[in-house]
C-alpha atoms as a PDB file:
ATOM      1  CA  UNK A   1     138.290 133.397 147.744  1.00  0.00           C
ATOM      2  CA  UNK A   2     134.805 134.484 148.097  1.00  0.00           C
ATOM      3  CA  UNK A   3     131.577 132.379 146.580  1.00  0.00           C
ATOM      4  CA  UNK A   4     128.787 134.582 145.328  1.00  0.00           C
ATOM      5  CA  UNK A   5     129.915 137.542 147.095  1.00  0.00           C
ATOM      6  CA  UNK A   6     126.734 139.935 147.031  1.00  0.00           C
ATOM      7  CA  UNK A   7     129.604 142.810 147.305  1.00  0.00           C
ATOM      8  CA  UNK A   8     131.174 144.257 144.515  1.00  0.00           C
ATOM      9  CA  UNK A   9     134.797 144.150 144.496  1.00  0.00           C
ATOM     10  CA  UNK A  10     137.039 146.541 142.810  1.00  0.00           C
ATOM     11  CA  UNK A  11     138.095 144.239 139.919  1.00  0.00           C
ATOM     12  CA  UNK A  12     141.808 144.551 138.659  1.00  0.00           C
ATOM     13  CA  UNK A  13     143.884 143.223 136.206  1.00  0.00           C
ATOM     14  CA  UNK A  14     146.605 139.787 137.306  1.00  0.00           C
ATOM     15  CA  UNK A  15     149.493 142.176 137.765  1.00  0.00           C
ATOM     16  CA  UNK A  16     148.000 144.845 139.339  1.00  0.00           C
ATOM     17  CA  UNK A  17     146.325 142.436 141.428  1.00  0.00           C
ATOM     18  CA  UNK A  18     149.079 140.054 142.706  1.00  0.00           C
ATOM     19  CA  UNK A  19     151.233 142.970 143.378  1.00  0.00           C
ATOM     20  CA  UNK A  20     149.135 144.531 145.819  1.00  0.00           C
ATOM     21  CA  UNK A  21     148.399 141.419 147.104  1.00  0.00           C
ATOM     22  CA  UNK A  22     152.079 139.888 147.419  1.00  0.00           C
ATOM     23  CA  UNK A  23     152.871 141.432 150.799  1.00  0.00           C
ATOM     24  CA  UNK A  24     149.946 139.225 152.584  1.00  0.00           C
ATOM     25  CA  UNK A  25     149.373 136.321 149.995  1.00  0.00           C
ATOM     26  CA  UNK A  26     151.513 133.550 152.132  1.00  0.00           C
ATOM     27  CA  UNK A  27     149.690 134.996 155.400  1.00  0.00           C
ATOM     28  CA  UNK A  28     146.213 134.809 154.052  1.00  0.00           C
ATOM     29  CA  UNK A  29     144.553 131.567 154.774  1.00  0.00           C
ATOM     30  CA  UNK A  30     143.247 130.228 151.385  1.00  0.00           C
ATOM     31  CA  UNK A  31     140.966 126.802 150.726  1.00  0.00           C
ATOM     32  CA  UNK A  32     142.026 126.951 147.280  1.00  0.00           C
ATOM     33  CA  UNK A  33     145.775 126.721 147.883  1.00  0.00           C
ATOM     34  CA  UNK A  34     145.462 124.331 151.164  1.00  0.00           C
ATOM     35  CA  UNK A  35     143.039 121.897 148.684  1.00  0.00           C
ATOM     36  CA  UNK A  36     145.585 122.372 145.890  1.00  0.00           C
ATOM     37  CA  UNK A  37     148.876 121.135 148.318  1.00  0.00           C
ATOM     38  CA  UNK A  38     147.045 118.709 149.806  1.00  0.00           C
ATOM     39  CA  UNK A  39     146.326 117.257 146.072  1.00  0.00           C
ATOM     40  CA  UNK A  40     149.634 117.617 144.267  1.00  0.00           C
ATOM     41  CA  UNK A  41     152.151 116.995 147.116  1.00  0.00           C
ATOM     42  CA  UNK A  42     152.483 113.789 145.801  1.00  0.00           C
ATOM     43  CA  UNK A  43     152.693 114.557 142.674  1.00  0.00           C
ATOM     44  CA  UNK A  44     155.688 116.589 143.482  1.00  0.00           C
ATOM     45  CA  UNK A  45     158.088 113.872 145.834  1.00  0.00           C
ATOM     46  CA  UNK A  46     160.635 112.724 143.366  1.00  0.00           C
ATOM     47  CA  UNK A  47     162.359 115.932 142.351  1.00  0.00           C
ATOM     48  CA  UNK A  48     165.827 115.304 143.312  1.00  0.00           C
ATOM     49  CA  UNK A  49     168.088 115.913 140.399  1.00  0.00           C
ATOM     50  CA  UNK A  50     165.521 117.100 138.197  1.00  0.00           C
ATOM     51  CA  UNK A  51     165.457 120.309 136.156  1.00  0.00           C
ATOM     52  CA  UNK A  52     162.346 122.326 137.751  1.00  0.00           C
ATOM     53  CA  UNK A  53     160.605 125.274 136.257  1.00  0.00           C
ATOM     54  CA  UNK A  54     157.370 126.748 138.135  1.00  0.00           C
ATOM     55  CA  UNK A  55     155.473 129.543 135.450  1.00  0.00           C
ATOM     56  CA  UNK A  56     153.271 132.017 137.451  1.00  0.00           C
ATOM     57  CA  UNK A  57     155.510 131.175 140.457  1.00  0.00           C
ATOM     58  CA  UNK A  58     154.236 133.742 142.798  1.00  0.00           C
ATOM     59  CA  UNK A  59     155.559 133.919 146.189  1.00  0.00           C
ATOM     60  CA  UNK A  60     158.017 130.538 145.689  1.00  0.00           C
ATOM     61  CA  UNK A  61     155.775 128.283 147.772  1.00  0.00           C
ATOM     62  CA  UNK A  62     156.022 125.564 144.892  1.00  0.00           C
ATOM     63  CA  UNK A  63     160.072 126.522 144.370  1.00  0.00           C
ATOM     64  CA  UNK A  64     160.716 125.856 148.070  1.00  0.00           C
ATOM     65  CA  UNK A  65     159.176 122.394 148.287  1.00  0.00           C
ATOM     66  CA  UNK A  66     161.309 121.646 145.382  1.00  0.00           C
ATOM     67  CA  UNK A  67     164.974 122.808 146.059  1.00  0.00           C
ATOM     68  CA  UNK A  68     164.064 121.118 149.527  1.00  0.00           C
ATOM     69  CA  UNK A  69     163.302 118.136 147.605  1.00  0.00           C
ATOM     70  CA  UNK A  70     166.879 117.963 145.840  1.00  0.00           C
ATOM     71  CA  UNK A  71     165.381 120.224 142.914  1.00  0.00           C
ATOM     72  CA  UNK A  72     167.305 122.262 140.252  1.00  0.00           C
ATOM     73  CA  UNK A  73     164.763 125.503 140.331  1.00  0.00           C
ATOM     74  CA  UNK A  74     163.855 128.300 138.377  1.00  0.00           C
ATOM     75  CA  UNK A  75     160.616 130.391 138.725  1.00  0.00           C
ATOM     76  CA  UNK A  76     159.095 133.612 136.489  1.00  0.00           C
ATOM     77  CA  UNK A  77     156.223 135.678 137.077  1.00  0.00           C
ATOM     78  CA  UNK A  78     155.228 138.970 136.105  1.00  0.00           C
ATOM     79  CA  UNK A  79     154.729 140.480 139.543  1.00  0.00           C
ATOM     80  CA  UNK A  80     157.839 142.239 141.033  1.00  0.00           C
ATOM     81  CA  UNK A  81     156.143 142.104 144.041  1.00  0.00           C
ATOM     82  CA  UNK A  82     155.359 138.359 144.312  1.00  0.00           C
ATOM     83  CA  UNK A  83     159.007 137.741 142.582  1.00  0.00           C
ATOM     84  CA  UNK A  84     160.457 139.930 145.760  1.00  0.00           C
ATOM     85  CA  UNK A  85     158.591 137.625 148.172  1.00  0.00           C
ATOM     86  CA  UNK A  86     159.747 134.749 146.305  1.00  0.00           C
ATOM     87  CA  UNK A  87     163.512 136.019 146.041  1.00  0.00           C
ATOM     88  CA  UNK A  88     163.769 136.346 149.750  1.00  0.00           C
ATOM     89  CA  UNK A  89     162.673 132.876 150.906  1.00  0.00           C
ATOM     90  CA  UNK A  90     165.894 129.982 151.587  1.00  0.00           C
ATOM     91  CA  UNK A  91     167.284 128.936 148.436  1.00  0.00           C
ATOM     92  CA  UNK A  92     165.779 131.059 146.061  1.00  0.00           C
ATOM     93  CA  UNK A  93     167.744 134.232 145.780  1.00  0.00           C
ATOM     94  CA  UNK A  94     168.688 134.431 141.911  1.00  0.00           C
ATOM     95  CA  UNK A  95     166.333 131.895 141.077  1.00  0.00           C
ATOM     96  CA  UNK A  96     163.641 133.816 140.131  1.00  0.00           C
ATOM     97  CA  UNK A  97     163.158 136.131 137.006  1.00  0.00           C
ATOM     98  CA  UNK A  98     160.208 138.433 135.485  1.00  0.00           C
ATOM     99  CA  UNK A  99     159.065 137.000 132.264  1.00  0.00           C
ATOM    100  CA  UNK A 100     155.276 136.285 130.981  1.00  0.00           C
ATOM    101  CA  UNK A 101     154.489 132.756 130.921  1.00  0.00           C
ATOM    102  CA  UNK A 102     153.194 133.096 127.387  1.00  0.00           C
ATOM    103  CA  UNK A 103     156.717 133.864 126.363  1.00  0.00           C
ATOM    104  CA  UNK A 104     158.980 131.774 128.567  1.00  0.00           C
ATOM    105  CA  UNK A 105     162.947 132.601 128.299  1.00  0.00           C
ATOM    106  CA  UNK A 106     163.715 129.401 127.953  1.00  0.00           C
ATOM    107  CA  UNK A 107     164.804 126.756 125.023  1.00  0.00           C
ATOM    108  CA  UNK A 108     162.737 123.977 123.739  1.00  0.00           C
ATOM    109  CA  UNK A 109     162.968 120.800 126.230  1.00  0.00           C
ATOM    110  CA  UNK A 110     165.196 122.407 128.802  1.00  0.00           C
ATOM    111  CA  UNK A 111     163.059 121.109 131.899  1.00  0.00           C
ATOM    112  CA  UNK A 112     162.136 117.729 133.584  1.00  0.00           C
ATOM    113  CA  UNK A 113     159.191 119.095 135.197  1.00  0.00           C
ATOM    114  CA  UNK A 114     157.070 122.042 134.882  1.00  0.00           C
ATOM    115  CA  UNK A 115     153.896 123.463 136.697  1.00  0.00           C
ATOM    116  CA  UNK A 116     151.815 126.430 136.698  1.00  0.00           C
ATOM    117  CA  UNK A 117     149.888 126.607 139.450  1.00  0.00           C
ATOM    118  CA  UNK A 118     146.354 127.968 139.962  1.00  0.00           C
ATOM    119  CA  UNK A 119     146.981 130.820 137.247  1.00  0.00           C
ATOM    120  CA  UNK A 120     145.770 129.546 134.038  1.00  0.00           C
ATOM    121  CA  UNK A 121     142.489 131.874 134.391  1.00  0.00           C
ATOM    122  CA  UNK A 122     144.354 134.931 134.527  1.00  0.00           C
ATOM    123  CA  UNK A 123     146.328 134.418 131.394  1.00  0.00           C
ATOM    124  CA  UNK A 124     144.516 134.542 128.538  1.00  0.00           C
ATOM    125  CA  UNK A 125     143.908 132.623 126.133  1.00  0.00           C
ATOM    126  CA  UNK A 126     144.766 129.515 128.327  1.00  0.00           C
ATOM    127  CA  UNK A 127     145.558 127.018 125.830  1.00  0.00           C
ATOM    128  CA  UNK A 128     148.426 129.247 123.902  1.00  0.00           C
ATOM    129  CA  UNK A 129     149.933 129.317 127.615  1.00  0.00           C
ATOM    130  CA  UNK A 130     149.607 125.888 127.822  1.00  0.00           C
ATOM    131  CA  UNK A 131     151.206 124.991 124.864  1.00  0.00           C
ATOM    132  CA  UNK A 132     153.797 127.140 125.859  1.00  0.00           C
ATOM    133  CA  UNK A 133     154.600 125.316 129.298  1.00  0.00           C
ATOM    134  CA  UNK A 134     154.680 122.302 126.604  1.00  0.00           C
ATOM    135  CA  UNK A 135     157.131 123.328 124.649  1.00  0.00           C
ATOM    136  CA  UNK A 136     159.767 123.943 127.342  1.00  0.00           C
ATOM    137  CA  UNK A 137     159.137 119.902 128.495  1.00  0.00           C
ATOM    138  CA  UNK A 138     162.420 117.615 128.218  1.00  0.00           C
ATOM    139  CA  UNK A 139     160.785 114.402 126.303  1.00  0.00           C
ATOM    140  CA  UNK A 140     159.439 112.160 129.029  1.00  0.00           C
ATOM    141  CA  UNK A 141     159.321 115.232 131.032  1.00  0.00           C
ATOM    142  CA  UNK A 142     156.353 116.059 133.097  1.00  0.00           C
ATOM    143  CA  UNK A 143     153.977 119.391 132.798  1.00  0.00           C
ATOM    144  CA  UNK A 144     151.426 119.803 136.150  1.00  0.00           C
ATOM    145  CA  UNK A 145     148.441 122.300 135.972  1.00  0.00           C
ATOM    146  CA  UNK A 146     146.469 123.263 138.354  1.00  0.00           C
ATOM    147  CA  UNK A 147     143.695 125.670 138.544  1.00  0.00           C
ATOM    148  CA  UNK A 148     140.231 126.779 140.187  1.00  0.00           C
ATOM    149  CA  UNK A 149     137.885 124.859 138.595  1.00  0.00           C
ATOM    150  CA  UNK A 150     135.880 126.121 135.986  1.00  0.00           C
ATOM    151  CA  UNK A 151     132.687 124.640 137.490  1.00  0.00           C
ATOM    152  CA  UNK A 152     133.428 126.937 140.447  1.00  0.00           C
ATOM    153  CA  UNK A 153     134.040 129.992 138.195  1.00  0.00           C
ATOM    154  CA  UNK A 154     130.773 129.445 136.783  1.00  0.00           C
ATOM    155  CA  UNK A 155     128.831 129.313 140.085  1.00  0.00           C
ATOM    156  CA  UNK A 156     130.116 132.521 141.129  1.00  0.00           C
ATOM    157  CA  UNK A 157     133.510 131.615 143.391  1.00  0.00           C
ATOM    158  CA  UNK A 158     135.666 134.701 142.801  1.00  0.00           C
ATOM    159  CA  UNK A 159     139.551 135.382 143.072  1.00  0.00           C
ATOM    160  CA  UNK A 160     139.672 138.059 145.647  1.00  0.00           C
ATOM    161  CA  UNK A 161     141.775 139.289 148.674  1.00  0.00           C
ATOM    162  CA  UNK A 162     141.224 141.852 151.187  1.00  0.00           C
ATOM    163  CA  UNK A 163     143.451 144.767 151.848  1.00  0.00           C
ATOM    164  CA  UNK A 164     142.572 147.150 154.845  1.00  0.00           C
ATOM    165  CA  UNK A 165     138.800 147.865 154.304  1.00  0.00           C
ATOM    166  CA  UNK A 166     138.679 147.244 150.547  1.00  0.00           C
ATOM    167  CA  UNK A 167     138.092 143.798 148.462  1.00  0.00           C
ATOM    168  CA  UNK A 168     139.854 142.991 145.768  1.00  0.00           C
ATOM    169  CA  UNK A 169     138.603 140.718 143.029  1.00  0.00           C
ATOM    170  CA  UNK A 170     141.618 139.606 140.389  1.00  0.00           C
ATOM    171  CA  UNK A 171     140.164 139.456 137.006  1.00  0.00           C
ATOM    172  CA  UNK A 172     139.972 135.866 135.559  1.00  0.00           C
ATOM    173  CA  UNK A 173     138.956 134.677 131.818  1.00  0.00           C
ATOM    174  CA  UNK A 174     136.889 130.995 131.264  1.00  0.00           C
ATOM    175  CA  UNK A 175     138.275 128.408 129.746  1.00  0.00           C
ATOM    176  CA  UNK A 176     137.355 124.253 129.619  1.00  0.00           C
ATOM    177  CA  UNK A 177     139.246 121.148 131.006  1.00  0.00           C
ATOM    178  CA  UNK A 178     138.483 119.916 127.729  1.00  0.00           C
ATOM    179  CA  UNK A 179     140.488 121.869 125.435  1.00  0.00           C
ATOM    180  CA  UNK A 180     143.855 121.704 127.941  1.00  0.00           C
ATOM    181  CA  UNK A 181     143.805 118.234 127.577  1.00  0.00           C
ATOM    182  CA  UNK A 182     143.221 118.678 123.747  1.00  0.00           C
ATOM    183  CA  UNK A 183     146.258 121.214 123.631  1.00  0.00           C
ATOM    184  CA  UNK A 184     148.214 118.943 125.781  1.00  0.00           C
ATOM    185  CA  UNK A 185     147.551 115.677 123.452  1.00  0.00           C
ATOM    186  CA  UNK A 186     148.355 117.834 120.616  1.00  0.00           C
ATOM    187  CA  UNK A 187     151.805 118.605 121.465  1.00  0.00           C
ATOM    188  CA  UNK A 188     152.606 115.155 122.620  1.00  0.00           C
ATOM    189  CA  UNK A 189     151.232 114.435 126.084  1.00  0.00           C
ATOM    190  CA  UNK A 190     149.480 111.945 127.411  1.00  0.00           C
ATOM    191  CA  UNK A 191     147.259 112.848 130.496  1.00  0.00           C
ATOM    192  CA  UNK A 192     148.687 110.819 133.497  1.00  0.00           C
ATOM    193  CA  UNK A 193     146.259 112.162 136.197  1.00  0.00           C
ATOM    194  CA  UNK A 194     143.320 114.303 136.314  1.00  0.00           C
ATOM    195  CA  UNK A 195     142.130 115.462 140.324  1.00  0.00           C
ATOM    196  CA  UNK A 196     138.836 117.338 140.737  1.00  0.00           C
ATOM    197  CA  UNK A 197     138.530 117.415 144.350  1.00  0.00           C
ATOM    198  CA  UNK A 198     136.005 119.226 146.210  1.00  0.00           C
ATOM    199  CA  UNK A 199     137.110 120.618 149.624  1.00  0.00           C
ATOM    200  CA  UNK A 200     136.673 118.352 152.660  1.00  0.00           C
ATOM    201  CA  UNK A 201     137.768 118.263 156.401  1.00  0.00           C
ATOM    202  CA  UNK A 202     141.362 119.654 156.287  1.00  0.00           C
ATOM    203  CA  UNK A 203     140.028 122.481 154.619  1.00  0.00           C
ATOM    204  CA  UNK A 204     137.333 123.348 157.394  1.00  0.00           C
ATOM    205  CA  UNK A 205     139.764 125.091 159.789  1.00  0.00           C
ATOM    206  CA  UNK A 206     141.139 127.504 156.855  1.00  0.00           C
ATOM    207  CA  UNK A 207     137.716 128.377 155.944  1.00  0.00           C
ATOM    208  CA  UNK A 208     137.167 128.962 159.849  1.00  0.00           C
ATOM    209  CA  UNK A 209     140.401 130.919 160.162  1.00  0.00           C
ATOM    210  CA  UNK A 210     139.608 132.877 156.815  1.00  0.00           C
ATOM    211  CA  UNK A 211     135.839 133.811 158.624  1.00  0.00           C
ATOM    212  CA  UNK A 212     134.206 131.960 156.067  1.00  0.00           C
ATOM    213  CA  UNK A 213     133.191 129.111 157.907  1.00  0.00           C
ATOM    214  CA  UNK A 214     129.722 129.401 156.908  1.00  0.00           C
ATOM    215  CA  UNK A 215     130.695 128.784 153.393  1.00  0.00           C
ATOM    216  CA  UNK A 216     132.316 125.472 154.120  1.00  0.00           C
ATOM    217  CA  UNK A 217     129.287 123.167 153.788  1.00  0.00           C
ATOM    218  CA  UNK A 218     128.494 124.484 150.105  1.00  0.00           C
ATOM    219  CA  UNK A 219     131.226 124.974 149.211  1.00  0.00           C
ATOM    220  CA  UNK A 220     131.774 121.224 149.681  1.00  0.00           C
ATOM    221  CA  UNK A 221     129.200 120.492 146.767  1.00  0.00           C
ATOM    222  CA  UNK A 222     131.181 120.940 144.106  1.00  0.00           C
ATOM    223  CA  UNK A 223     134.961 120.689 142.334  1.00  0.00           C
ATOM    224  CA  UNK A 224     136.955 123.385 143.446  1.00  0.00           C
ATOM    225  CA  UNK A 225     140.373 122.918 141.872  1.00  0.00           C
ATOM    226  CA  UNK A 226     141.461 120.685 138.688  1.00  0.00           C
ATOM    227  CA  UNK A 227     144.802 118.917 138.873  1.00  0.00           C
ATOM    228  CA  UNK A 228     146.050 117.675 135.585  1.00  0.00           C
ATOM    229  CA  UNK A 229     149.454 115.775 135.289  1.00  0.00           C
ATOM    230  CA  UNK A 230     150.618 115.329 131.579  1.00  0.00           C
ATOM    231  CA  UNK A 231     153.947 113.483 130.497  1.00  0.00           C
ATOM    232  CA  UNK A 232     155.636 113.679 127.302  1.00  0.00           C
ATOM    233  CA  UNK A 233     156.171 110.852 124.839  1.00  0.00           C
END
């Protein structure tokens, strides 16, 4: 994550993107991820038993706290290269598949609990992909989003990565809070809990490991993330 970068990164599309980045993504210390874990952990403690899907799973990190939590899992993305990172971690192998979470594989009210996680913004248009996470919701199931907040899209915080000498900046399309709760009431949910943290002390040390440190203190000023947890009537 950069904030107002005054360089201009090479921009490139979510798949592009996430595959060159897959290799290094769980290495990379992020304040975006370490605020979003820090939020929704709790969300995410009473799994055991329950039918799991993650859209836009990435590397797993989301899959592995919930088959350790007693989880039934099942995670698609559409990099190969995050899906490979993802397939090799403990109790994933065959749990992962390619598929585009517009377009899930799945039947109507198969899952107990579904997230996407930070990856609204790349797939366009967000609330068709949110009523698509919907409609794959067992009824009095549970559907978590989370995403960078759109405040901090609009002040200039960018999703980008560094690979060798080169910056990366993953392309990302604006959306409101608004209209995913809208989408969400629309196909039966009722919003549950709605986080917009701003990052605080156990973020400092990532921004210090990620050489950002002098970014901390703004970036402090404002939401980072949204957290939304919906359930279905």
């Amino acid at each position: 994550m950069e904030i107002k970068s005054s360089s201009s990164p090479v921009l490139l599309p979510p798949e592009a993107g996430y595959d060159l980045w897959a290799r290094s993504w769980d290495r990379d210390p992020s304040p975006i991820v370490a605020l979003e874990k820090r939020t929704i952990t709790p969300w995410l403690a009473n799994l055991r038993g329950k039918r799991f899907i993650e859209a836009s799973c990435g590397t797993g990190r989301w899959l592995v706290h919930a088959t350790e939590g007693g989880g039934q899992v099942t995670g698609f993305d559409l990099s190969p290269a995050m899906l490979a990172e993802a397939a090799a971690k403990p109790g994933l192998p065959g749990r992962v598949a390619l598929a585009d979470t517009r377009a899930l594989p799945l039947r109507n009210g198969c899952a107990d609990t579904v997230l996407c996680a930070l990856s609204l913004g790349h797939i366009p248009p967000a609330e068709a992909t949110v009523a698509e996470l919907a409609r794959v919701v067992t009824p009095g199931g549970t559907l978590i989003v989370t995403d960078f907040h759109p405040e901090a899209s609009r002040a200039g915080w960018k999703r980008t990565f560094r690979k060798g000498k080169e910056v990366y900046e993953v392309e990302n399309h604006p959306y409101s809070i608004a209209a995913i709760c809208r989408v969400a009431a629309h196909a039966g949910f009722a919003l549950r809990q709605l986080s917009e943290p701003c990052f605080g002390e156990p973020e400092r040390d990532v921004f210090l490991r990620a050489g950002r440190g002098d970014l901390f203190e703004t970036a402090c000023g404002r939401p980072a993330i949204f957290a939304a947890v919906f359930q279905r009537s």
